[in-house]
Protein backbone atom coordinates (compact mmCIF):
# COMPACT_ATOMS: atom_id res chain seq x y z
CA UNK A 1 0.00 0.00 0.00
CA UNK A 2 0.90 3.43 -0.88
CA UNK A 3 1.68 5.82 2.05
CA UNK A 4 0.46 9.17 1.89
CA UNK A 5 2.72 11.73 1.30
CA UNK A 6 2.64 14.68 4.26
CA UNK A 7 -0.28 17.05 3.72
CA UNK A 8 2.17 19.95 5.44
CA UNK A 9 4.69 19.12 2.17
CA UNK A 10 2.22 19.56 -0.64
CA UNK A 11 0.27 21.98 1.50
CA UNK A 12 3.65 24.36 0.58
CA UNK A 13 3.22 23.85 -3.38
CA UNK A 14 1.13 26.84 -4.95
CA UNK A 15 -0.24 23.94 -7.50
CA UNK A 16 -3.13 21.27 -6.97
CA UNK A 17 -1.86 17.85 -6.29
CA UNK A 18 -3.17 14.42 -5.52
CA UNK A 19 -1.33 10.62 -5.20
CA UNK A 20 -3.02 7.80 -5.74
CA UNK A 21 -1.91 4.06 -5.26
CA UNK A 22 -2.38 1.02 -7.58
CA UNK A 23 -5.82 0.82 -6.96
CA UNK A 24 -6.56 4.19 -8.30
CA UNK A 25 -7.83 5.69 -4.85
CA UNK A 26 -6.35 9.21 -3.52
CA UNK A 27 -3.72 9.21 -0.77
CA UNK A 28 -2.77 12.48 -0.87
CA UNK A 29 -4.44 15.60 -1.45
CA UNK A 30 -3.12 19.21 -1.13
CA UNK A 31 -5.17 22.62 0.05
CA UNK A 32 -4.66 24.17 -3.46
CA UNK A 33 -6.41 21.09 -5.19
CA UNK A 34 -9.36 21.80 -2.53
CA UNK A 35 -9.20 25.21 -3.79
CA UNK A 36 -9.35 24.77 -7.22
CA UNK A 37 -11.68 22.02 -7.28
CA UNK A 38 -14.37 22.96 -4.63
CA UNK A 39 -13.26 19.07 -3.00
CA UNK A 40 -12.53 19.04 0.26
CA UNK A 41 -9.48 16.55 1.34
CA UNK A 42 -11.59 14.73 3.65
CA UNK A 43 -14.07 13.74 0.77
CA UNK A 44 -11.00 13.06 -1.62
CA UNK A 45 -8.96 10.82 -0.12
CA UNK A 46 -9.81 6.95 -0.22
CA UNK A 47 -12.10 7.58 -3.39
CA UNK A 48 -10.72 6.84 -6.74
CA UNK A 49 -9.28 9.96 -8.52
CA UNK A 50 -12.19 9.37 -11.51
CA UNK A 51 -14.51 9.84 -9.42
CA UNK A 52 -13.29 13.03 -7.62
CA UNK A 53 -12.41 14.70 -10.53
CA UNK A 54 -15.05 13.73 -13.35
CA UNK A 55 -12.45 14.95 -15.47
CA UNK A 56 -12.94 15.09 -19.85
CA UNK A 57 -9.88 12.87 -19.92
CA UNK A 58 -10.81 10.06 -17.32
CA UNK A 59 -13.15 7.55 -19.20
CA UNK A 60 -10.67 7.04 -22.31
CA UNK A 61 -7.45 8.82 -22.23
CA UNK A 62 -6.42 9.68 -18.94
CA UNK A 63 -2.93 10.66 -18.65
CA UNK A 64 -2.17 9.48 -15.09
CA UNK A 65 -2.97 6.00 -16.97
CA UNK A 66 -0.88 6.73 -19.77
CA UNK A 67 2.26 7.34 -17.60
CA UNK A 68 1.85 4.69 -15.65
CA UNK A 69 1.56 2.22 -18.48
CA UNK A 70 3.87 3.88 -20.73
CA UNK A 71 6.30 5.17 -18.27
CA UNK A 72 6.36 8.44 -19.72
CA UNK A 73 5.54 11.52 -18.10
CA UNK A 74 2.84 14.01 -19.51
CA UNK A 75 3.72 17.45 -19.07
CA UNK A 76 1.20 20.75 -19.50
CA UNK A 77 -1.96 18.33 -20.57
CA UNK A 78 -5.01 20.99 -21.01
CA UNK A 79 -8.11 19.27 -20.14
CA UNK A 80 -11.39 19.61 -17.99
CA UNK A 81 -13.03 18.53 -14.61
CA UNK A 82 -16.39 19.14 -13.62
CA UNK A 83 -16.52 20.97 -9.53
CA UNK A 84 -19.41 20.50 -7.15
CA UNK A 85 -21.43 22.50 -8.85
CA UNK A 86 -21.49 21.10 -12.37
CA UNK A 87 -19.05 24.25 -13.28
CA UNK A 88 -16.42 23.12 -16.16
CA UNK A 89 -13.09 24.30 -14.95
CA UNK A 90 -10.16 24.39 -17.17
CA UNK A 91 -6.85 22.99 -15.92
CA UNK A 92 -3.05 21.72 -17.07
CA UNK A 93 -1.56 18.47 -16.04
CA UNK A 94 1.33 17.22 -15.57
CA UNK A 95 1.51 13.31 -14.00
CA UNK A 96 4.60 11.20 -13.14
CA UNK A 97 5.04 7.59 -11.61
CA UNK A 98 5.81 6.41 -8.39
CA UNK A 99 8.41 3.71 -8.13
CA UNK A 100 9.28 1.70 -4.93
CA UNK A 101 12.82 0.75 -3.51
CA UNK A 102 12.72 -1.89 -6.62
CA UNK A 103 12.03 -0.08 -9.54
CA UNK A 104 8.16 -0.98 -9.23
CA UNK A 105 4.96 0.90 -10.20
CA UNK A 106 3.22 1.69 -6.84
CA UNK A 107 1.46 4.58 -7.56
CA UNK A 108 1.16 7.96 -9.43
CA UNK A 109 0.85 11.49 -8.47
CA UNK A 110 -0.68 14.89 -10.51
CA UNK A 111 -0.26 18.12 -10.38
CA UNK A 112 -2.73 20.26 -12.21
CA UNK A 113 -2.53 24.44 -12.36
CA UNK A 114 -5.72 26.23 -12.58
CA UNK A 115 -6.29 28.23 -16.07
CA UNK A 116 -9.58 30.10 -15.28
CA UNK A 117 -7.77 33.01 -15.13
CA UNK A 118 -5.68 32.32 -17.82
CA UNK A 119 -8.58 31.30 -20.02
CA UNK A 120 -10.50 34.59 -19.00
CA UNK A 121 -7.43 36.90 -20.41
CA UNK A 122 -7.30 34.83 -23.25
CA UNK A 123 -11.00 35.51 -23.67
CA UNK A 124 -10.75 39.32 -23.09
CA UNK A 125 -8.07 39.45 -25.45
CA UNK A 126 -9.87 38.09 -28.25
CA UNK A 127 -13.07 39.62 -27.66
CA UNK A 128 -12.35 43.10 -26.61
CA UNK A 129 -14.09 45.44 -28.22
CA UNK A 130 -13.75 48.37 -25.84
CA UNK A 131 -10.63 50.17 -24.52
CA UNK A 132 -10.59 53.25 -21.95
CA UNK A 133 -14.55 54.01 -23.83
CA UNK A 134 -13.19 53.39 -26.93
CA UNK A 135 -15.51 51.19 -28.82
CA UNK A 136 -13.68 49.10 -31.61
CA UNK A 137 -13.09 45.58 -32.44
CA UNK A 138 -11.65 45.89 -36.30
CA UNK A 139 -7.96 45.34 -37.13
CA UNK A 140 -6.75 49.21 -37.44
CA UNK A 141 -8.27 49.46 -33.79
CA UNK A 142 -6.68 46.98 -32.22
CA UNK A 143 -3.62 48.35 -33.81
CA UNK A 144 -4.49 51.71 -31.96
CA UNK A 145 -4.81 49.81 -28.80
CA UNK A 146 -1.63 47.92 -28.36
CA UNK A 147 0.04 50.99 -28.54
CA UNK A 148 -1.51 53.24 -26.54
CA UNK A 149 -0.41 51.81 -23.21
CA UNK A 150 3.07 52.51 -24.34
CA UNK A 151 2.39 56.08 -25.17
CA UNK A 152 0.95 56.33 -22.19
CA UNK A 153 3.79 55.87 -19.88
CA UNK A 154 5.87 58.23 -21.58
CA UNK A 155 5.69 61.98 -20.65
CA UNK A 156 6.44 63.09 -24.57
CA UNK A 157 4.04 65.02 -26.14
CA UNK A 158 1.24 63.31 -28.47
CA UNK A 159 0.03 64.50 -31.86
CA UNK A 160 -3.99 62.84 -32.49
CA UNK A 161 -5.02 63.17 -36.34
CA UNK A 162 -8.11 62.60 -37.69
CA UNK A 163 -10.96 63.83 -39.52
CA UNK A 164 -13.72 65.64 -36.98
CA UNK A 165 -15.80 62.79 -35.58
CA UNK A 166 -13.16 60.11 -35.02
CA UNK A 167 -12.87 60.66 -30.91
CA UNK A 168 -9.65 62.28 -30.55
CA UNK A 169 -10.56 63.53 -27.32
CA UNK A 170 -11.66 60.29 -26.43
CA UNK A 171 -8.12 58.64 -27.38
CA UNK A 172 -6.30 61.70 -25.82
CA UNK A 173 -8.14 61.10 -22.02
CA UNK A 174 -7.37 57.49 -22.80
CA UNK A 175 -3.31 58.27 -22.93
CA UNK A 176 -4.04 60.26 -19.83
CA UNK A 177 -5.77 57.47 -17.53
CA UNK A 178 -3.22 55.27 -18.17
CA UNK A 179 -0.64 57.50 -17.76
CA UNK A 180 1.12 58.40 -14.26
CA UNK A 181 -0.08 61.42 -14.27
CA UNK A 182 -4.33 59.83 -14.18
CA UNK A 183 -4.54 61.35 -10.71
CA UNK A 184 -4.28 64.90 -12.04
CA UNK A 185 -6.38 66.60 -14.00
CA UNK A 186 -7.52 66.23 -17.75
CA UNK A 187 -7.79 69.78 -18.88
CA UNK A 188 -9.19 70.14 -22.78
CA UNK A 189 -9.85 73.27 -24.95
CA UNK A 190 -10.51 73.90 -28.19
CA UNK A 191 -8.52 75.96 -29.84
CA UNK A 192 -10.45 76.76 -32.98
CA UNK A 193 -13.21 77.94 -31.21
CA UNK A 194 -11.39 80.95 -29.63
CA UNK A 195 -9.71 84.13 -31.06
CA UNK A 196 -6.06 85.00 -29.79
CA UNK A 197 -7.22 87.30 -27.09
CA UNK A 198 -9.24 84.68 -25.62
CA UNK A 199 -7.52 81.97 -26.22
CA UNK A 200 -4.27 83.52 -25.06
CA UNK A 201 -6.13 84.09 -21.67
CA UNK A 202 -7.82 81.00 -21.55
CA UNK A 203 -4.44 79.20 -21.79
CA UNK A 204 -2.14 81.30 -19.31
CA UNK A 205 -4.33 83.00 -16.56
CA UNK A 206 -4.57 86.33 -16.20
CA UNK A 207 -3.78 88.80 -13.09
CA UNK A 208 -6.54 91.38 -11.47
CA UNK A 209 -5.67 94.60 -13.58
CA UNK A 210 -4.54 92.85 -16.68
CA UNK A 211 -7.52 94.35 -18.33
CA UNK A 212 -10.85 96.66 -17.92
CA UNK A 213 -12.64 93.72 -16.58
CA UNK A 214 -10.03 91.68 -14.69
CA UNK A 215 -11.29 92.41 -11.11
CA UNK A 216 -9.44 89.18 -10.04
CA UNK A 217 -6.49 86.66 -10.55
CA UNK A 218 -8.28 83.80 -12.89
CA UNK A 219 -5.90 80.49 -13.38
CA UNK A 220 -5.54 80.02 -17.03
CA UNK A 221 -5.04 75.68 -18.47
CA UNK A 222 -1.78 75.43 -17.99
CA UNK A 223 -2.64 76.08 -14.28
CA UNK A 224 -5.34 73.98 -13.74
CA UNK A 225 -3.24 71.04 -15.66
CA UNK A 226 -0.69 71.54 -13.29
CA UNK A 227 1.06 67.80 -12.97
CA UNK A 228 -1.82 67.15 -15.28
CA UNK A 229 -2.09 66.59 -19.06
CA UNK A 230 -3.50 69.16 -21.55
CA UNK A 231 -5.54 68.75 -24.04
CA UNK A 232 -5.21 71.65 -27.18
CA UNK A 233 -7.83 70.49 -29.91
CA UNK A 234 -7.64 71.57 -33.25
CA UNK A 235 -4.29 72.80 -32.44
CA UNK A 236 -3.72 73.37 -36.70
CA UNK A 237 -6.01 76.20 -36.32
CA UNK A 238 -3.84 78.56 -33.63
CA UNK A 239 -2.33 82.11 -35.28
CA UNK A 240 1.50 81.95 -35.80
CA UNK A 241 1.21 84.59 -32.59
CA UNK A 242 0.58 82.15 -30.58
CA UNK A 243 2.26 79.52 -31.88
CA UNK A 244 5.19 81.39 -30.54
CA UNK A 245 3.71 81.58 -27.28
CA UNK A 246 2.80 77.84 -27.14
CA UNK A 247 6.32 77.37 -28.35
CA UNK A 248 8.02 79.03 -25.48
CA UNK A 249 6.25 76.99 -22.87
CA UNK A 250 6.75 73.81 -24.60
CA UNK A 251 10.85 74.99 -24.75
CA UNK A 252 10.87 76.52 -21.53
CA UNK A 253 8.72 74.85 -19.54
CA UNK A 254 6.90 78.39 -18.29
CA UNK A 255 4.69 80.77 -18.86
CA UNK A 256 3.52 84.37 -18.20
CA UNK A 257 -0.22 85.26 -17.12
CA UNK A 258 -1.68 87.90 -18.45
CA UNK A 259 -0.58 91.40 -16.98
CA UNK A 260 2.17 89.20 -14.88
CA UNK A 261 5.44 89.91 -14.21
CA UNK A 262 7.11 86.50 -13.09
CA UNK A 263 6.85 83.18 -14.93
CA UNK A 264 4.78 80.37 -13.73
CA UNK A 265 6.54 76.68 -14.17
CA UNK A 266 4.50 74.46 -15.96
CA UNK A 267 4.51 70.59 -15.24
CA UNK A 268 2.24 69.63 -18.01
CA UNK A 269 2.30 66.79 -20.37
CA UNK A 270 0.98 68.31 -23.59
CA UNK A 271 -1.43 66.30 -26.25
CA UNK A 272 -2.75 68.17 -29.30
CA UNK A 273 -5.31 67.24 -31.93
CA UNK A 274 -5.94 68.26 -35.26
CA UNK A 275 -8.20 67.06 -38.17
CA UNK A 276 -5.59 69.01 -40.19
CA UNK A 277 -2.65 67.48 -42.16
CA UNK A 278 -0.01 69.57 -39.79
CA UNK A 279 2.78 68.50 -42.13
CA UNK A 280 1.16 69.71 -45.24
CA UNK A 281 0.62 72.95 -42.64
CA UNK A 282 4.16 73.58 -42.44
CA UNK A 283 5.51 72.70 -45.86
CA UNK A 284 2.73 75.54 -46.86
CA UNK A 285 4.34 78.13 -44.12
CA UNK A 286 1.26 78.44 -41.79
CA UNK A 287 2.55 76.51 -38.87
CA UNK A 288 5.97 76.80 -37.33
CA UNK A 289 8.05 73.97 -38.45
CA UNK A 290 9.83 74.00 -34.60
CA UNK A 291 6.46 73.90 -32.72
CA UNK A 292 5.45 71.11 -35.27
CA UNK A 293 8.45 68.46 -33.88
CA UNK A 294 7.35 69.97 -30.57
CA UNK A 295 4.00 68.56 -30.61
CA UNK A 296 4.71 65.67 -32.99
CA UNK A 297 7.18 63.55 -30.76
CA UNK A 298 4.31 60.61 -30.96
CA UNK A 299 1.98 60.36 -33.48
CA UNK A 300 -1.43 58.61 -33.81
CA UNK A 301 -4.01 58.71 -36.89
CA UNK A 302 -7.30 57.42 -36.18
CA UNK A 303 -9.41 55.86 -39.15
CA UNK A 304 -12.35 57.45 -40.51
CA UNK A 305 -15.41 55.15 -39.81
CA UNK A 306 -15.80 54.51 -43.90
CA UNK A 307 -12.56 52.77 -43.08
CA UNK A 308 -13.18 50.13 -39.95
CA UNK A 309 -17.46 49.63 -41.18
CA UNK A 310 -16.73 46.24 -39.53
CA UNK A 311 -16.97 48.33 -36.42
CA UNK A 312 -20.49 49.76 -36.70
CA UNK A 313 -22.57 47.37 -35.44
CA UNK A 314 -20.82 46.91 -32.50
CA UNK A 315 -20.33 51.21 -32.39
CA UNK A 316 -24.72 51.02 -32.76
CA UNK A 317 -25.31 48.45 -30.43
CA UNK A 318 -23.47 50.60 -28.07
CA UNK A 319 -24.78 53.77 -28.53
CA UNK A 320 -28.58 52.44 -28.57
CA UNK A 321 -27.80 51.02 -24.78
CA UNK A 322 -26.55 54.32 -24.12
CA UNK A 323 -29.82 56.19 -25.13
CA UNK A 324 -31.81 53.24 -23.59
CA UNK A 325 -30.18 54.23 -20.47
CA UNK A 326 -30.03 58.04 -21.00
CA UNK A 327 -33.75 58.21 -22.75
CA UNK A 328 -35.58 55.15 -20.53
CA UNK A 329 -36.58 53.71 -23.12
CA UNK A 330 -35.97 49.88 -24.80
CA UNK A 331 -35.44 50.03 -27.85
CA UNK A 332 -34.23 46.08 -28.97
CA UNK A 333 -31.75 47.48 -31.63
CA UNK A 334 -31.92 48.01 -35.24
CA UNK A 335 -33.57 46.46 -38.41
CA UNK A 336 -31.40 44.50 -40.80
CA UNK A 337 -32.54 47.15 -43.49
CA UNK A 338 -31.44 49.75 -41.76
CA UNK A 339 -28.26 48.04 -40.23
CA UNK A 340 -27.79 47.19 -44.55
CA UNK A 341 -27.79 50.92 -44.74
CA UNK A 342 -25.87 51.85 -41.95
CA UNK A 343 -23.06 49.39 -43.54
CA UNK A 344 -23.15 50.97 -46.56
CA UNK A 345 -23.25 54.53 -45.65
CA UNK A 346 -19.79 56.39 -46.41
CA UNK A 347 -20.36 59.06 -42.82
CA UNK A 348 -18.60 61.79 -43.47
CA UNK A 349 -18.97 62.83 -40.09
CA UNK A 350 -17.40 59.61 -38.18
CA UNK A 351 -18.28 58.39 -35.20
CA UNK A 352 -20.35 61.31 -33.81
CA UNK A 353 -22.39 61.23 -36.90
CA UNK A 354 -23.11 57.68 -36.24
CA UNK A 355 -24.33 58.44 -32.69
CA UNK A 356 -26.12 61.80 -34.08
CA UNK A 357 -27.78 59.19 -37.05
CA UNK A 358 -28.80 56.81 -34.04
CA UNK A 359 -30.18 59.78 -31.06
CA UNK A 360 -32.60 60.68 -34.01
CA UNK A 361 -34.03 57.31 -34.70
CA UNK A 362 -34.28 57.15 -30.60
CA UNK A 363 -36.94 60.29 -30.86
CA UNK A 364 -39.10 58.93 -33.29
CA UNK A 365 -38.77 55.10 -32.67
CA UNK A 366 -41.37 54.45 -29.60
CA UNK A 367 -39.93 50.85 -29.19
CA UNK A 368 -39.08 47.65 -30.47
CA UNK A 369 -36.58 47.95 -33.73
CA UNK A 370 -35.15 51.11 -35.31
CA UNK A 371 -37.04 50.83 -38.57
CA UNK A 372 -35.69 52.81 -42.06
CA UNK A 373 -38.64 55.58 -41.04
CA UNK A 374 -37.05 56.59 -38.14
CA UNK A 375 -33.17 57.44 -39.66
CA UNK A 376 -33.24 60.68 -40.72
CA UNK A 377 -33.51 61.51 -44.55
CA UNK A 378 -30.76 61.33 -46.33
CA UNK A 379 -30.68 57.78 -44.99
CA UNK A 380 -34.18 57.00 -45.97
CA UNK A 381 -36.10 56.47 -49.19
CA UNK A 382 -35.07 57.40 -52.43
CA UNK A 383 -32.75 60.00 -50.82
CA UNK A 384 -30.63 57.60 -49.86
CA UNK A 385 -29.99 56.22 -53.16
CA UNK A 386 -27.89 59.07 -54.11
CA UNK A 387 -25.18 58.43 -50.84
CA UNK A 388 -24.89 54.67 -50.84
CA UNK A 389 -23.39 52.57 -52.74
CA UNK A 390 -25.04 51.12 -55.64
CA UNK A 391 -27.81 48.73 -54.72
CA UNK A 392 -30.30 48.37 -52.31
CA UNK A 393 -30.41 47.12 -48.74
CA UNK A 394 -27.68 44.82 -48.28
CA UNK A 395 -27.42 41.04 -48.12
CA UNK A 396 -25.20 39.70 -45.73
CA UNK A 397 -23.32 38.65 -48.38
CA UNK A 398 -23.21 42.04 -49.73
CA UNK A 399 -22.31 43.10 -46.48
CA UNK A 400 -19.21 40.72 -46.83
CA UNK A 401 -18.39 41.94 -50.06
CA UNK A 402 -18.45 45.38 -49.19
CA UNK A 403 -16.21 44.53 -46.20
CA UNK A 404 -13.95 42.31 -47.96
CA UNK A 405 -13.61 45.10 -50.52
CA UNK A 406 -12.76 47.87 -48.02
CA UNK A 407 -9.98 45.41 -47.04
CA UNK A 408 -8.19 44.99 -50.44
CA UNK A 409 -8.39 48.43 -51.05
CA UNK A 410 -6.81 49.63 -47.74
CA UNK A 411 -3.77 46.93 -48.82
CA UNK A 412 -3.82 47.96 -52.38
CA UNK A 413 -4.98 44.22 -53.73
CA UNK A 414 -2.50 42.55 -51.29
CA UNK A 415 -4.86 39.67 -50.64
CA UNK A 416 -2.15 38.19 -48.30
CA UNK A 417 -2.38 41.33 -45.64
CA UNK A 418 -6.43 41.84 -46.37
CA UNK A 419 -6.76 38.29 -45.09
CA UNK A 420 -4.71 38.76 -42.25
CA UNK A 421 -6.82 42.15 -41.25
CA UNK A 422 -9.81 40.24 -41.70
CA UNK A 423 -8.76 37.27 -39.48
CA UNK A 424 -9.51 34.91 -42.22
CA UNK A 425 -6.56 32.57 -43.72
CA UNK A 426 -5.54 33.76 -47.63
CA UNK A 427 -6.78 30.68 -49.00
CA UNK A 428 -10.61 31.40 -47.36
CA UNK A 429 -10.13 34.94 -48.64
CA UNK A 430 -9.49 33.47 -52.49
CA UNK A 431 -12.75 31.48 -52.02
CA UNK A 432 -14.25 34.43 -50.65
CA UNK A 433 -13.27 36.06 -53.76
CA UNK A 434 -13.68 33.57 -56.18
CA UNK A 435 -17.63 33.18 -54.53
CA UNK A 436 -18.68 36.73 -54.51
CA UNK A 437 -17.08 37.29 -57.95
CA UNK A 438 -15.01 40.56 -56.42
CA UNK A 439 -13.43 42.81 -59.49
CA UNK A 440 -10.41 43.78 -57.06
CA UNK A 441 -9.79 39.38 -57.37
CA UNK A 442 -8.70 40.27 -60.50
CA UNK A 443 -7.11 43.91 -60.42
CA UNK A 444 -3.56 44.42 -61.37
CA UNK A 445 -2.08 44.54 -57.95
CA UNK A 446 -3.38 41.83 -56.47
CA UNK A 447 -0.95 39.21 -55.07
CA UNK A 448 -0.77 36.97 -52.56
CA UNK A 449 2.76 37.98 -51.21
């Protein structure tokens, strides 16, 4: 007979593990395989380890079998048992054989790690469609998320470009919660919306006196960013005046109120947005080539929404629970007409439009679906027509085509990279292809490389 090995021993190892003899029945049985498996040692030990565990392995392949007929260990082994509660739990394995004085088979003993949490990462990972409020699951977004952590822990000044409607603030506040300055403020202005004088003492402060109606001090953005991060939005549209100014602080690291006399330090960390092309700015002579590598020591471009339409159903399902909650209503969610013509609209407007597109069908819809009558009209009817694409409401396989389109086109007919966006392997893509009968198949630089 098998003596069990000391509880106290395995009690030490952060893994499950259990011996049993030749009979099959469990001598030993540590606190972490209680933990894992809901089975307390008293219930465990003298019982055969089959039934204990109910593992997926147990009736025809299990591996504490296989080692001890084969003599081989088995290492890392992913399989399933079954707790109390009929919850599956994954788990790896690893099994060896115990051997007396002589060399014979007495026994075996298991150790299995627990891969619930590892499975649950793995999970996130692969289904994430959110980051920081930033609702995306399509390639070029998940591109924009692996790097943002990155960006985040560095203190260098960010440069956001996109086209109005993409969520630049959105990405900007992102880089600032996960950076180590979250715990200070997120100060944002836009700087289009202002003329110099205001903006100037918007940015910087100004001191009682500085003007007719300065009766008091007022802390400018740079103050109330202070160990904080600043946000200057549509930086692309400042005057060269104040590019200057902005130039100084960035190069100095201070600043002057308005009507002050002694510069302020500024511990800021500086991210700008523009739905400009800043380089094209510069090379024309309307923004300061210095302030430009200033600003543009990390860059991101977001995609336009024409660009990721794999993303808009998920973007609408959000937005309609949004409302839901905001509006108290219920609406279920969307036709497939209009979701067809959601797919196929080109929105010039992004994101925002998108949401704008969906709060309007909200007023109109009373409940149930979001019907064609309730999108606003140039996405209904025969007005519609002249902004989609040609065709009616889509199929889903028109809906793949489109998609599958978008995807060449972004890799210029590399079929190779499309399929690799798409998640698909090249030769499901050529079927694809080959099935919906798509003219880019065929287009000059199409390739496979």
């Amino acid at each position: 007979m098998l003596a069990a090995v000391p509880s106290d021993l395995l009690d030490h190892v952060p893994d499950g593990v259990f011996v049993v003899d030749a009979e099959w029945r469990v001598t030993s049985f540590n606190q972490a395989a209680e933990r894992i498996t809901g089975i307390k040692r008293a219930e465990a030990l003298g019982r055969r380890c089959c039934d204990v565990f109910r593992a997926s392995i147990c009736e025809n392949a299990c591996a504490l079998k296989q080692t001890l007929s084969t003599g081989r260990p088995v290492v890392n082994k992913v399989v399933y048992i079954i707790d109390p509660r009929g919850q599956k739990i994954p788990i790896s394995i690893s099994t060896a054989a115990l051997k007396d004085a002589h060399g014979k088979v007495v026994g075996g003993v298991e150790s299995f790690r627990d891969l619930r949490v590892v499975e649950e990462l793995q999970r996130q990972l692969q289904e994430q469609d959110s980051f920081s409020d930033i609702i995306g699951r399509s390639v070029l977004m998940r591109q924009v998320f692996e790097i943002l952590p990155q960006i985040a822990v560095s203190d260098s000044s960010v440069l956001i470009e996109g086209a109005s409607g993409t969520g630049k603030e959105l990405f900007a506040r992102a880089v600032h919660n996960l950076s180590g300055r979250h715990a200070r403020r997120f100060v944002a202005i836009n700087c289009g919306a202002l003329p110099d004088n205001l903006l100037e003492s918007e940015l910087f402060g100004y001191k009682a006196g500085a003007f007719t109606d300065a009766r008091r001090d007022k802390p400018g953005r740079f103050a109330l960013a202070e160990g904080g991060t600043l946000f200057l939005d549509e930086i692309g549209d400042i005057s060269p005046a104040m590019q200057a100014r902005l130039l100084r602080v960035l190069q100095e690291r201070v600043y002057e109120p308005l009507g002050g006399v002694e510069s302020v330090p500024a511990d800021v960390r500086l991210l700008a947005a523009t739905n400009k092309c800043l380089r094209q700015l510069v090379e024309k002579g309307s923004f300061r080539e210095d302030l430009f590598y200033r600003i543009h020591v990390i860059r991101i471009e977001l995609p336009s929404l024409r660009d990721r339409r794999e993303d808009i159903p998920l973007l609408t399902e959000h937005f309609i629970a949004r409302l839901n909650r905001l509006k108290g209503k219920d609406i279920a969610g969307v036709s497939d007409e209009v979701l067809a013509r959601l797919m196929e609209y080109d929105f010039p407007g992004n994101v925002r439009e998108l949401e704008n597109v969906l709060e309007h069908a909200f007023i109109l819809c009373r409940g149930g679906l979001i019907e064609p009558a309730h999108l606003p009209p140039p996405l209904r009817g025969d007005a519609a027509r002249a902004l989609f694409r040609p065709g009616k409401a889509m199929s889903l396989e028109a809906m793949e085509k489109l998609v599958i389109a978008d995807a060449l086109r972004r890799h210029r007919g590399n079929r190779k990279q499309a399929a690799q966006e798409l998640g698909i392997n090249p030769s499901t893509l050529f079927r694809k292809l080959k099935h919906l009968r798509l003219a880019e198949a065929r287009s000059a630089g199409d390739t496979l490389t």
